[in-house]
Protein backbone atom coordinates (compact mmCIF):
# COMPACT_ATOMS: atom_id res chain seq x y z
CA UNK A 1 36.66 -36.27 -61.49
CA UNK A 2 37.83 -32.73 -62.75
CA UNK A 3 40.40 -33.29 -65.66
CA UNK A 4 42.05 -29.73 -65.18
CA UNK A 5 42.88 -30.79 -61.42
CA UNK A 6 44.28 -33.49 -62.99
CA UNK A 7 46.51 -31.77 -64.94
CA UNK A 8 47.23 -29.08 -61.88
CA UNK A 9 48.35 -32.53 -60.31
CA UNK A 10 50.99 -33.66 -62.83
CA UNK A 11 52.31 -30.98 -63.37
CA UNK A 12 53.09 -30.20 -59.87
CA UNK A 13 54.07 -33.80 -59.55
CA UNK A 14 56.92 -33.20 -62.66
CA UNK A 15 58.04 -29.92 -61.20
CA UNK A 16 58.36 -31.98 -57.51
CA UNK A 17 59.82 -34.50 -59.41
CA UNK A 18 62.41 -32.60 -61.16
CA UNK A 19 63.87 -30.33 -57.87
CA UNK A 20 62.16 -32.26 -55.39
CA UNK A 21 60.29 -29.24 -53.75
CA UNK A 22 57.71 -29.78 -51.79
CA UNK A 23 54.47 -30.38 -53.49
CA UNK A 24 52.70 -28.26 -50.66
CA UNK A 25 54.52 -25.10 -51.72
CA UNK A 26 52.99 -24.90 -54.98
CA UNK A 27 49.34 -27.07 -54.86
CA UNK A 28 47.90 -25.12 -52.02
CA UNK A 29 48.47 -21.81 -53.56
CA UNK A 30 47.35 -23.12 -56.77
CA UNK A 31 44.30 -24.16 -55.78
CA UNK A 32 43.75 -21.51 -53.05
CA UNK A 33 44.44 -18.51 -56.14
CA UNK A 34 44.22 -20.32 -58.87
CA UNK A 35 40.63 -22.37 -58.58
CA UNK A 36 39.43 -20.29 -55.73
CA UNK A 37 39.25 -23.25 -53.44
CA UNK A 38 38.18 -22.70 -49.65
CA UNK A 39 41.82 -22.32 -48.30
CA UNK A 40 41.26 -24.99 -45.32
CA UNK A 41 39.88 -27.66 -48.11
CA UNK A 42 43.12 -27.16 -50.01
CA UNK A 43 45.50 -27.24 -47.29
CA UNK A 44 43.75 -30.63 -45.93
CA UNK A 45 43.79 -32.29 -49.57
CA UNK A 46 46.94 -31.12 -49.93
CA UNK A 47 48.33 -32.53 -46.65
CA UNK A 48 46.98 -35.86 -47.92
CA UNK A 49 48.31 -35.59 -51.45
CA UNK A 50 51.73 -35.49 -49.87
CA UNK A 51 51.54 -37.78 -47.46
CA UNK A 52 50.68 -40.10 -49.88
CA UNK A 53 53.09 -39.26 -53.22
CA UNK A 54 56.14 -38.86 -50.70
CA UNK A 55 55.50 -42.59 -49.36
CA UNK A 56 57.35 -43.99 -52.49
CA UNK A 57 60.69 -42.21 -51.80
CA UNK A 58 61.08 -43.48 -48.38
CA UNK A 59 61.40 -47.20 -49.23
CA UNK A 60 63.97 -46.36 -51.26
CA UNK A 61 66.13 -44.00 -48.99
CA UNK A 62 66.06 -46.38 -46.37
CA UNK A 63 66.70 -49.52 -48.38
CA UNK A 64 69.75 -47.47 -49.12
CA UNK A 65 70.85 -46.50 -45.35
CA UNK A 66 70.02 -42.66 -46.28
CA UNK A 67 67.58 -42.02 -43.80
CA UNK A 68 68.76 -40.76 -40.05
CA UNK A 69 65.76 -42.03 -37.81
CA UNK A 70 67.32 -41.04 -34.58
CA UNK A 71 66.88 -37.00 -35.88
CA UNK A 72 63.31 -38.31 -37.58
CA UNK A 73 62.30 -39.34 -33.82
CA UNK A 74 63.29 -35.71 -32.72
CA UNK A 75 61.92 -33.94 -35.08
CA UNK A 76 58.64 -36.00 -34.46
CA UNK A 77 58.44 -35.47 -31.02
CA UNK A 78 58.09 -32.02 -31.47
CA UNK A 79 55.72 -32.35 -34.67
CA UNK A 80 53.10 -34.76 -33.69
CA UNK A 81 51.99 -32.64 -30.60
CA UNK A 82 52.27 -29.27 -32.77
CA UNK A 83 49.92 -30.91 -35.09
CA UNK A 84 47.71 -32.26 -32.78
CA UNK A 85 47.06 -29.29 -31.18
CA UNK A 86 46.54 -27.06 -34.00
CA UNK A 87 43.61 -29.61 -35.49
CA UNK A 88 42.30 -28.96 -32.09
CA UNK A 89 42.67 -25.23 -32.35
CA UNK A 90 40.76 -25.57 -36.19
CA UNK A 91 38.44 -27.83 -34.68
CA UNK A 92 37.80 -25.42 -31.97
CA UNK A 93 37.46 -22.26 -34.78
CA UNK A 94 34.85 -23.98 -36.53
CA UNK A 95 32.79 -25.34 -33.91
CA UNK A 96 32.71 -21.64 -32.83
CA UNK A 97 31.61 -20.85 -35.78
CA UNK A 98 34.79 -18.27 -36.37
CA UNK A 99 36.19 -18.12 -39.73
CA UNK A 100 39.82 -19.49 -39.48
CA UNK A 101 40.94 -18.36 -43.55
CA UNK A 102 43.01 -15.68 -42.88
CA UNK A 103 45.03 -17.31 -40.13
CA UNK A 104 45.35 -20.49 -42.73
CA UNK A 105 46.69 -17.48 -45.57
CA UNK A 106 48.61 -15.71 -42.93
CA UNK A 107 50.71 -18.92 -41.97
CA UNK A 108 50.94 -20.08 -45.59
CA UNK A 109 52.24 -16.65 -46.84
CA UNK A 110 54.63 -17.02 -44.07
CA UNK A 111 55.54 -20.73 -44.82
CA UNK A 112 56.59 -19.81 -48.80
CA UNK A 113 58.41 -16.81 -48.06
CA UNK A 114 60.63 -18.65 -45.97
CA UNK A 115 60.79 -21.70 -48.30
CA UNK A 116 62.10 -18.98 -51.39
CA UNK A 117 64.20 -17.64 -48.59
CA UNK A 118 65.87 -20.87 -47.82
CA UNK A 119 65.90 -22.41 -51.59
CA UNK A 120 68.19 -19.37 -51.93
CA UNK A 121 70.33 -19.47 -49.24
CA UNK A 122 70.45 -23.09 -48.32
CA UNK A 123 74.27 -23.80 -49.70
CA UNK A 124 75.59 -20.70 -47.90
CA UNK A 125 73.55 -21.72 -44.75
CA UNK A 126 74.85 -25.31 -44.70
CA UNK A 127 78.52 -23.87 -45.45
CA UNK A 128 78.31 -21.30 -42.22
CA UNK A 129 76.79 -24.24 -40.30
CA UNK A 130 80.10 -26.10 -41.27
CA UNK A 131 82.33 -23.32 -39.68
CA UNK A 132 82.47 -24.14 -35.51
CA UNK A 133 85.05 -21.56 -35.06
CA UNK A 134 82.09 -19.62 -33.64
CA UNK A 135 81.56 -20.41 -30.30
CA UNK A 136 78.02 -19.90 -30.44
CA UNK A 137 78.01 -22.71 -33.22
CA UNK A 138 79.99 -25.02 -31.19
CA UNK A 139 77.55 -24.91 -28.62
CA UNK A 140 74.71 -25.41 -30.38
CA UNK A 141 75.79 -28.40 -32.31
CA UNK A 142 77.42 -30.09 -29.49
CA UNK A 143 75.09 -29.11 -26.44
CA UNK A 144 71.95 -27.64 -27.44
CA UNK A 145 71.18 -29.86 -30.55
CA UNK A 146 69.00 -32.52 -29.44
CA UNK A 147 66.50 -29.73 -27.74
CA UNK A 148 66.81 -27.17 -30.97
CA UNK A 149 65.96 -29.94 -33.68
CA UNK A 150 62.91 -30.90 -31.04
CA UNK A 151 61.88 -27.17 -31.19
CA UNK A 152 62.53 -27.58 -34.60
CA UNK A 153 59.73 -30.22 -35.05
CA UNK A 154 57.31 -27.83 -32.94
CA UNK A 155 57.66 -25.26 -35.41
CA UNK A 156 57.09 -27.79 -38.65
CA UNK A 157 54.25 -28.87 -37.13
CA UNK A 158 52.75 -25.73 -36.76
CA UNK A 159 53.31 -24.22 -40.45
CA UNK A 160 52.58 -28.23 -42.28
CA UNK A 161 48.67 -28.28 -40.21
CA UNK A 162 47.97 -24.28 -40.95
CA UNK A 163 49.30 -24.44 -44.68
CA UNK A 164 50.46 -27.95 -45.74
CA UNK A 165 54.30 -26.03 -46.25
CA UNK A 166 57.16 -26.62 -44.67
CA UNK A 167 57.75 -30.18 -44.33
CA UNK A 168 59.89 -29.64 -47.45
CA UNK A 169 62.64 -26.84 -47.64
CA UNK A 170 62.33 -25.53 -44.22
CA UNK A 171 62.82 -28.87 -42.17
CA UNK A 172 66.03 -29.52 -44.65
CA UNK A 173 66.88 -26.64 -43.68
CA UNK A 174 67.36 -26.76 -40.40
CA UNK A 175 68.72 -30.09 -40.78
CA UNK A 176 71.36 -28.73 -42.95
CA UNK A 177 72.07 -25.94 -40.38
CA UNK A 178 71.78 -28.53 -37.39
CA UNK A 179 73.64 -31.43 -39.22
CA UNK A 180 76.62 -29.76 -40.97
CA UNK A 181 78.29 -33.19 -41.51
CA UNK A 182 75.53 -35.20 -42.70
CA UNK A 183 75.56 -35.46 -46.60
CA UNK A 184 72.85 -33.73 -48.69
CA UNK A 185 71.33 -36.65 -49.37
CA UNK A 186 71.16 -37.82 -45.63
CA UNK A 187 69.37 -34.52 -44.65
CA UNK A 188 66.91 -35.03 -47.93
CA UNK A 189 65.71 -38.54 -46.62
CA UNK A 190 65.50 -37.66 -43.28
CA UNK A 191 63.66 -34.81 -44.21
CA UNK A 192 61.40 -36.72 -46.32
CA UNK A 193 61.24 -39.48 -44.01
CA UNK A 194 59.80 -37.19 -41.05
CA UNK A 195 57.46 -35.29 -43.37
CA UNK A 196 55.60 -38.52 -44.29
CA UNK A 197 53.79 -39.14 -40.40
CA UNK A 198 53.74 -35.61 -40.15
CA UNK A 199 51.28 -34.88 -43.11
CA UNK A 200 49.33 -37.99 -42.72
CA UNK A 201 48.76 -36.82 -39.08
CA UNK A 202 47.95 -33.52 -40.10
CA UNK A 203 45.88 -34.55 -42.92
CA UNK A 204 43.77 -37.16 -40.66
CA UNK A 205 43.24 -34.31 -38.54
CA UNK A 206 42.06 -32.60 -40.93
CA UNK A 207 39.27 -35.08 -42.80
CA UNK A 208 38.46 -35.22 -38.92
CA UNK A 209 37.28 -32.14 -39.21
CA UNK A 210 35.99 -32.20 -42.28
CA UNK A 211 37.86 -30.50 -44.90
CA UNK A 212 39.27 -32.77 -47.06
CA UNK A 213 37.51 -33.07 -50.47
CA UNK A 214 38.70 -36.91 -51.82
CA UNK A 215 37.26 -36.16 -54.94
CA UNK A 216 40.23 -33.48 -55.38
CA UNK A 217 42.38 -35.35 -54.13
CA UNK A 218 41.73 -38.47 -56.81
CA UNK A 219 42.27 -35.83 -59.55
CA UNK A 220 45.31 -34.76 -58.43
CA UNK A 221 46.87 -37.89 -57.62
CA UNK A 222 45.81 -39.36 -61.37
CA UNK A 223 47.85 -36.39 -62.79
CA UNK A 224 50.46 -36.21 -60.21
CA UNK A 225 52.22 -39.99 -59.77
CA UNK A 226 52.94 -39.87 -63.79
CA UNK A 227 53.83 -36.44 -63.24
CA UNK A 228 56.37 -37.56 -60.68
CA UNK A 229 57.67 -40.28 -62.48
CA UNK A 230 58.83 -38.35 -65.99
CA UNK A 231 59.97 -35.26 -63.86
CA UNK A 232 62.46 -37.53 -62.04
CA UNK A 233 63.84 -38.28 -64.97
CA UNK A 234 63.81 -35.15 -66.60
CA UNK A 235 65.51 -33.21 -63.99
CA UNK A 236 68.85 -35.15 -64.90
CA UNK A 237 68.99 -32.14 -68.06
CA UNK A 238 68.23 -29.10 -66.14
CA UNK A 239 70.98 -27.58 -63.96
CA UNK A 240 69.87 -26.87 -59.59
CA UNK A 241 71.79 -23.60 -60.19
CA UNK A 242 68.82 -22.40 -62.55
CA UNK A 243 65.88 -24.01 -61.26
CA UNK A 244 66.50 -23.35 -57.43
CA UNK A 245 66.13 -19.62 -58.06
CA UNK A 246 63.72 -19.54 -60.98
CA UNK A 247 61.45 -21.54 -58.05
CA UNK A 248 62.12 -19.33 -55.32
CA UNK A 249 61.61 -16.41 -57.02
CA UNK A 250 58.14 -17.69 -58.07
CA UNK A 251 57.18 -19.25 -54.32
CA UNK A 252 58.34 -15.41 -53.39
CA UNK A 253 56.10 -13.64 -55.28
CA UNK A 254 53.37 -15.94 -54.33
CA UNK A 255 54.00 -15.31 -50.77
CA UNK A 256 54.19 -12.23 -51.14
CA UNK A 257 50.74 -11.95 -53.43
CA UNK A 258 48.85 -13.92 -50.24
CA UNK A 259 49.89 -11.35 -47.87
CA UNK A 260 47.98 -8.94 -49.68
């Protein structure tokens, strides 16, 4: 067991913890930049990681009536075949022998621009959503809903099995967009409740194939459940309005260094 992996892990676990970002956005580039990691490995440890240190959260949204599992169905419809066949398009790369690391880096540059994107704009988003004096919003929140929060789903499942990113931010956000009346912390278990299946499928798919390294993944999770823990607490004393864009900015410039 690496000890600094184990530190990588908590404190990604307090900063999760404290604005309850997803741990994707910041392990997988971390580990990818940081420790030079093959970028498949660290999206597949990843995906496990957070299948496994979101689990806790869900007992306690639902023991508290928080989680929507009608929307969590939809989005899941759509998810679980995105994922499914985007293993079998990695599993397909690598039997071919066809080096599948830049479309991995590609998608996950993608996936944490958007995420800083959204962290940003996610109030003013959910407050436009709220305004159906546009027709066009009218429509799609009382026709085209069911359908858009489906292709929603197709979309998460896509960028969670190419990068480990977007079960986080972007699904609340288009939850907050789709779900205007909902309160914040109704989209945020939801959310969370639908990224759980979705990462453990994805992250199955991808020990399937064989990039998972559970020796990583031991490290970080020693580091990162204590790491969770304390930063839940902690994030009582430290305003959203500073830490939302001091995180963005970062997952920005990230994105934006992957691209390149």
């Amino acid at each position: 067991m690496d000890f600094s992996f184990t530190i990588i892990g908590f404190l990604v676990g307090f900063i999760v913890g404290m604005t309850g970002v997803g741990g994707g956005s910041l392990m997988t580039p971390i580990l990818v930049l940081g420790f030079g990691i093959q970028p498949a490995i660290a999206v597949g440890t990843d995906l496990l990681y957070a299948a496994i240190t979101k689990s806790g959260g869900v007992f306690v949204h639902h023991k508290h009536g928080n989680i929507q599992w009608p929307i969590v169905i939809l989005l899941s419809i759509g998810s679980v075949p995105a994922s499914i066949c985007s293993i079998f398009i990695i599993k397909h790369l690598d039997k071919s022998g066809i080096n599948y690391d830049n479309l991995i880096m590609s998608t996950l540059s993608i996936a944490l621009i958007l995420t800083a994107l959204f962290l940003l704009t996610r109030d003013q988003l959910h407050k436009f959503s709220q305004q159906e004096k546009f027709e066009a919003l009218k429509l799609l929140h009382k026709k085209y809903r069911k359908p858009v929060t489906i292709f929603a789903g197709v979309l998460i499942g896509v960028l969670v099995t190419l990068s480990s990113v977007g079960a986080g931010v972007i699904g609340a956000a288009f939850l907050f967009f789709l779900y205007p009346r909902f309160k914040a912390i109704q989209i945020v278990a939801t959310d969370l409740a639908h990224a759980i299946p979705i990462t453990a499928i994805a992250g199955l798919g991808h020990a399937h194939i064989g990039t998972v390294n559970y020796i990583l993944l031991g490290s970080l999770l020693v580091g990162s459940l204590p790491g969770i823990y304390l930063g839940s607490h902690f994030g009582t004393f430290l305003p959203d309005k500073f830490m939302r864009p001091f995180l963005a900015s970062m997952l920005l410039i990230i994105g934006i260094r992957l691209v390149f």
